[in-house]
C-alpha atoms as a PDB file:
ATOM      1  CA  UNK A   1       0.000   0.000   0.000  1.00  0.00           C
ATOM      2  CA  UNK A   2       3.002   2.479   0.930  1.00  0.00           C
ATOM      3  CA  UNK A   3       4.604   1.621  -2.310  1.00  0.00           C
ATOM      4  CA  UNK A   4       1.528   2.217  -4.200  1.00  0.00           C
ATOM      5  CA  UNK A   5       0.817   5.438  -2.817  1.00  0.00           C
ATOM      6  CA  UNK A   6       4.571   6.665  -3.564  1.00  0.00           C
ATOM      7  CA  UNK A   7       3.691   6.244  -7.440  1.00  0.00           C
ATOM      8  CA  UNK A   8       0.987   8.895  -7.061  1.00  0.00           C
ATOM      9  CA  UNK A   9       3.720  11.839  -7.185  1.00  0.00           C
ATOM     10  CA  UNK A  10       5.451   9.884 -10.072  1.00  0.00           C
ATOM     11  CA  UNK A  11       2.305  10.161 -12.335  1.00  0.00           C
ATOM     12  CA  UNK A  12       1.887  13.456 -11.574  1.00  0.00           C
ATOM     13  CA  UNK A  13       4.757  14.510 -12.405  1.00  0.00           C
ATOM     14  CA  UNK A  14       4.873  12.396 -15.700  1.00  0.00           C
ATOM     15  CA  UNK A  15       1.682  14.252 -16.618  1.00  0.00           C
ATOM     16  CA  UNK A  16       3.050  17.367 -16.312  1.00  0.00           C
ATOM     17  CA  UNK A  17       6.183  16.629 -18.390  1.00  0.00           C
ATOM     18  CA  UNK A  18       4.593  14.939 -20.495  1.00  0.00           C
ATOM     19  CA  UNK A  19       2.272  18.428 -21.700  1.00  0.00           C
ATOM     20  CA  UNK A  20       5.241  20.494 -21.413  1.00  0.00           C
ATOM     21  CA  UNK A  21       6.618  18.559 -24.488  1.00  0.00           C
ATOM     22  CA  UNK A  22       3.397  19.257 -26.735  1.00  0.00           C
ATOM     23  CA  UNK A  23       1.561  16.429 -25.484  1.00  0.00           C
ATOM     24  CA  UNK A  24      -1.592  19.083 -25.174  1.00  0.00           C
ATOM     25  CA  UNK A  25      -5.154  19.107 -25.750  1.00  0.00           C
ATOM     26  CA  UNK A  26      -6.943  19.847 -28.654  1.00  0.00           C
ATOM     27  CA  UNK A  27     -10.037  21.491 -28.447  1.00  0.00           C
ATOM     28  CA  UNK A  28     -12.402  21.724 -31.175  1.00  0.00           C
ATOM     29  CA  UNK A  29     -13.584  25.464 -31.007  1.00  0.00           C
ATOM     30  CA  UNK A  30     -16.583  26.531 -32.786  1.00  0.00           C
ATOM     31  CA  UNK A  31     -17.907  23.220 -34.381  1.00  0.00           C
ATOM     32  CA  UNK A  32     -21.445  24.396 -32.289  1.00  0.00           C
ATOM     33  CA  UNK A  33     -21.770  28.049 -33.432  1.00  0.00           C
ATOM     34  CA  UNK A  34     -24.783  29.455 -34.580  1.00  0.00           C
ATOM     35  CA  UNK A  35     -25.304  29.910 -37.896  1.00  0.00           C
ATOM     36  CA  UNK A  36     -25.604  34.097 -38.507  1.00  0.00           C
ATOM     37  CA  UNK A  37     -28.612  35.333 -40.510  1.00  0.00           C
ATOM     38  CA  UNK A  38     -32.342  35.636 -39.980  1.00  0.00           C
ATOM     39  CA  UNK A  39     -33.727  32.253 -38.211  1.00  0.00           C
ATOM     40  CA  UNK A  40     -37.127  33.634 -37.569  1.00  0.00           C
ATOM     41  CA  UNK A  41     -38.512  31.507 -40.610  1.00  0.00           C
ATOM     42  CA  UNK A  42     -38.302  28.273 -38.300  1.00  0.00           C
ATOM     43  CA  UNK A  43     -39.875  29.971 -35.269  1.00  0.00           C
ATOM     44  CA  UNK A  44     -43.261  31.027 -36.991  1.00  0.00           C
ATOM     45  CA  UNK A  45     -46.281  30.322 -35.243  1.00  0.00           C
ATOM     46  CA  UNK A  46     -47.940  27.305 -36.017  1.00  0.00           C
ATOM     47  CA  UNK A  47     -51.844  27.051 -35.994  1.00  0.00           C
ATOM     48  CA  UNK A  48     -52.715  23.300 -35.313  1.00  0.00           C
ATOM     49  CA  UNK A  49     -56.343  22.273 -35.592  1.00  0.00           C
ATOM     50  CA  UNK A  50     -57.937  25.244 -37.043  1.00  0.00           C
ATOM     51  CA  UNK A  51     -61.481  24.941 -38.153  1.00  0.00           C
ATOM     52  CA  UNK A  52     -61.600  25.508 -42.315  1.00  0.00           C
ATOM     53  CA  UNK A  53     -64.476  25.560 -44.261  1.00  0.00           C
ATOM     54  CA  UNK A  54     -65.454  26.947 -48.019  1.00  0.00           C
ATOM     55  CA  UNK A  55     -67.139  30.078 -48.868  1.00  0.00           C
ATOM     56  CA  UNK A  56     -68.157  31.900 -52.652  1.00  0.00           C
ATOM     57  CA  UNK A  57     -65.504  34.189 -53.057  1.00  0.00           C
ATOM     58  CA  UNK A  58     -65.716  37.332 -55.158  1.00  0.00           C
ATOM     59  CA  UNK A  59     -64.783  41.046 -53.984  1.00  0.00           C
ATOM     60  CA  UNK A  60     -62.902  40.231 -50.943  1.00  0.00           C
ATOM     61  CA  UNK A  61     -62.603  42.219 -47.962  1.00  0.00           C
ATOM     62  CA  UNK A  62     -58.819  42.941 -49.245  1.00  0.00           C
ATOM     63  CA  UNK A  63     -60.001  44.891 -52.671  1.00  0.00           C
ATOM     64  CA  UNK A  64     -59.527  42.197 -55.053  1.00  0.00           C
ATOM     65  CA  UNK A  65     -62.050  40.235 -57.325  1.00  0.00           C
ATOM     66  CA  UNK A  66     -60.761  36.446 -56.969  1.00  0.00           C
ATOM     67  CA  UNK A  67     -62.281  33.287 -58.466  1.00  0.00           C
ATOM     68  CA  UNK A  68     -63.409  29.890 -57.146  1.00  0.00           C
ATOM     69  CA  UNK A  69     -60.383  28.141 -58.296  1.00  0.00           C
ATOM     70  CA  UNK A  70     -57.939  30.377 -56.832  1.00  0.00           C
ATOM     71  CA  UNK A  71     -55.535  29.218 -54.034  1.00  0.00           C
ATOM     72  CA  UNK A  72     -57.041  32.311 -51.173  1.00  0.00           C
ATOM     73  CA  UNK A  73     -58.546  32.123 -47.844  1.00  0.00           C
ATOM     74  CA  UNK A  74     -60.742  34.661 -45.685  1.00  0.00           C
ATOM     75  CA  UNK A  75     -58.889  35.372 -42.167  1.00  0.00           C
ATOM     76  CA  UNK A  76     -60.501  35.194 -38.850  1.00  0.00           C
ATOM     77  CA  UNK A  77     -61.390  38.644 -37.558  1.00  0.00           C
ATOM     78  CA  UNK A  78     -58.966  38.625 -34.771  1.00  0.00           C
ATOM     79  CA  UNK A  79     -55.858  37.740 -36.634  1.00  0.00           C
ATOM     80  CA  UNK A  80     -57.338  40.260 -39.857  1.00  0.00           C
ATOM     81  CA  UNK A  81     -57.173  43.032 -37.600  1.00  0.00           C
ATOM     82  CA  UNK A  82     -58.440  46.457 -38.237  1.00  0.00           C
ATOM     83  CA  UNK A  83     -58.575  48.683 -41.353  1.00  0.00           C
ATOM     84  CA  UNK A  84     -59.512  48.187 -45.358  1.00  0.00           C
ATOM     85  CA  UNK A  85     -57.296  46.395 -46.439  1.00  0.00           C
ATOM     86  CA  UNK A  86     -56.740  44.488 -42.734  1.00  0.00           C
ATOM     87  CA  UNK A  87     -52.483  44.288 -42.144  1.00  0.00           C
ATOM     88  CA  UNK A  88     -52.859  40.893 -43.100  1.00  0.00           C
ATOM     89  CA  UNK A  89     -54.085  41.213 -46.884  1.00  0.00           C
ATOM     90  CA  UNK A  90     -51.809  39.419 -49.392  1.00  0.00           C
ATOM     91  CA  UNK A  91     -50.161  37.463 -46.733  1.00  0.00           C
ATOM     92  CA  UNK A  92     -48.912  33.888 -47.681  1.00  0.00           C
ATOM     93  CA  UNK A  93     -49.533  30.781 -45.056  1.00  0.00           C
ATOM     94  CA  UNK A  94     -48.792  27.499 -45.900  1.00  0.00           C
ATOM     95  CA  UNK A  95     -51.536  24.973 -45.229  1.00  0.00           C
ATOM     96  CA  UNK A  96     -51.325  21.444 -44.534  1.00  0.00           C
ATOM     97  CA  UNK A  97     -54.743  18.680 -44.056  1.00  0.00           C
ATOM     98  CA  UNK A  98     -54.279  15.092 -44.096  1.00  0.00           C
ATOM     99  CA  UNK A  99     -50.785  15.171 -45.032  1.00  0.00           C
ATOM    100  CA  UNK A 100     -51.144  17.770 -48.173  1.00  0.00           C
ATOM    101  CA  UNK A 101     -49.684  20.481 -48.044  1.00  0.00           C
ATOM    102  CA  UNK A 102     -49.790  24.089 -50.379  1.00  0.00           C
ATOM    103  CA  UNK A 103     -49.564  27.519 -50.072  1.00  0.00           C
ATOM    104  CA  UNK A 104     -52.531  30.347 -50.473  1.00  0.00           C
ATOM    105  CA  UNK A 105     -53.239  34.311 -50.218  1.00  0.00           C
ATOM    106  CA  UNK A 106     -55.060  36.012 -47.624  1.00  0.00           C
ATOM    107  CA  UNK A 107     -57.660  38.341 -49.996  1.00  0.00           C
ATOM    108  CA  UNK A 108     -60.554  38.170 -47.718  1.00  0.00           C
ATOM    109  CA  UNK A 109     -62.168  38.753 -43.945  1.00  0.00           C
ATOM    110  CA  UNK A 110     -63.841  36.031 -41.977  1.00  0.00           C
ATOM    111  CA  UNK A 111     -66.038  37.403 -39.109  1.00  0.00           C
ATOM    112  CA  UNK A 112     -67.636  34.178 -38.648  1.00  0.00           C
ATOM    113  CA  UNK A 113     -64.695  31.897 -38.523  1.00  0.00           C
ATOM    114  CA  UNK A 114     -63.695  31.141 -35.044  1.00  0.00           C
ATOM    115  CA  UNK A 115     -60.226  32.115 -33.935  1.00  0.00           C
ATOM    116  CA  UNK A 116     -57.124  31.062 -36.288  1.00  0.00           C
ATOM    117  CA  UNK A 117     -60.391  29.481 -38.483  1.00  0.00           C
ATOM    118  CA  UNK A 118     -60.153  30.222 -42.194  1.00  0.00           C
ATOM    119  CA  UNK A 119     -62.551  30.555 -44.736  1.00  0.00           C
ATOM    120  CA  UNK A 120     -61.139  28.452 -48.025  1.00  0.00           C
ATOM    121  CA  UNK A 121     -62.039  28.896 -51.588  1.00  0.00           C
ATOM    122  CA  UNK A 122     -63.546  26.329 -53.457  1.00  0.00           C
ATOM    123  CA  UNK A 123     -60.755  25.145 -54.973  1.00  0.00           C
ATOM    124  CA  UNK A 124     -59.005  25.358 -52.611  1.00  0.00           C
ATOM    125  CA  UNK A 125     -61.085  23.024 -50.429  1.00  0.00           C
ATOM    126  CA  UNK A 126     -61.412  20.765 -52.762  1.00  0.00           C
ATOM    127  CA  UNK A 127     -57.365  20.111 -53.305  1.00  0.00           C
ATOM    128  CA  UNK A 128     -57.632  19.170 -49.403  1.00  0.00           C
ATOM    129  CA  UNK A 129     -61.134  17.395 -48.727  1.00  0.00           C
ATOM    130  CA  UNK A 130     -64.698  16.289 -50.660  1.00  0.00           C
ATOM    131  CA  UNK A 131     -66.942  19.322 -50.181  1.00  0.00           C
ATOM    132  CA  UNK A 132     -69.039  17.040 -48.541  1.00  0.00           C
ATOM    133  CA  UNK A 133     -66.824  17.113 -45.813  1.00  0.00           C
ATOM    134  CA  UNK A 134     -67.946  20.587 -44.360  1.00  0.00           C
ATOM    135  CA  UNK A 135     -65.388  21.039 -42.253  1.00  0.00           C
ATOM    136  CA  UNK A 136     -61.802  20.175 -41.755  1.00  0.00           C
ATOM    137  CA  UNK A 137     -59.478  21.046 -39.348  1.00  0.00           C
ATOM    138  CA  UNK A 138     -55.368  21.631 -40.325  1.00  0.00           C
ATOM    139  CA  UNK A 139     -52.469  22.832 -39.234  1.00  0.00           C
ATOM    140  CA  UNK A 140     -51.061  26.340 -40.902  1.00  0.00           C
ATOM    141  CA  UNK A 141     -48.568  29.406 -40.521  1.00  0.00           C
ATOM    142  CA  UNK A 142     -47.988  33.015 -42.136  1.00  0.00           C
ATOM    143  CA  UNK A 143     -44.982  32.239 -44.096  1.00  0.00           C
ATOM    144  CA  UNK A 144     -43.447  36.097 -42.979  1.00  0.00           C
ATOM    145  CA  UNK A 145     -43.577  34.597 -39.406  1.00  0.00           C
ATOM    146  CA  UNK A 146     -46.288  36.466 -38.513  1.00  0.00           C
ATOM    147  CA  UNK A 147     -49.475  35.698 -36.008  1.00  0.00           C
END
């Protein structure tokens, strides 16, 4: 036992001459920085299980004339906010129902849709669900990171 605690000092001091003679550490430094830029794109807001149903669109709330088959959706009043045309107008979101997923316009207000609800055109509806269906509920985000 005395003889093995006499070798502690001995590997001490073999460590120690052993990094004065370049046997150092390496250290990786910044392999884990952040990457500089804008990241706000993959921290928008993500609606999950809004109510979305169809509606005839025409003159929207927004000031354009749109057609059935257009890609556009009437906002909920809370998110359209105030004004003609509500800060919200020509807004992309990105939509996604029973694993489709596309893109469409806000052109048009929905004070009947519940909170984070949309109102979806025709066509619209129809590339995610029967009109039968009614109603569906999805999952979508302003593509500007918005809320």
């Amino acid at each position: 036992m005395l003889f093995s605690l006499a070798l502690v000092p001995l590997a001490l001091a073999a460590s120690a001459i052993a990094a004065s003679h370049g046997h150092k550490r390496h250290h990786a430094h910044g392999v884990a920085k952040r990457a500089r830029g804008d990241v706000s794109h993959t921290l928008a807001k993500r609606f999950d299980g809004a109510r979305w149903s169809y509606y005839d669109v025409g003159n929207g709330a927004c000031g354009s004339n749109n057609v059935a088959s257009d890609f556009i959706v009437a906002l909920n009043t809370p998110q359209y906010g105030d004004g003609s045309p509500g800060p919200n107008c020509f807004k992309t979101i990105t939509m996604t129902y029973n694993g489709k997923t596309t893109q469409a316009t806000i052109m048009d207000h929905c004070p009947g849709c519940p909170d984070t609800g949309l109102d979806l055109s025709r066509g619209l509806f129809d590339f995610f669900a029967s009109e039968d269906t009614g109603i569906i509920y999805g999952t979508w985000y302003f593509n500007d990171g918005g809320e």
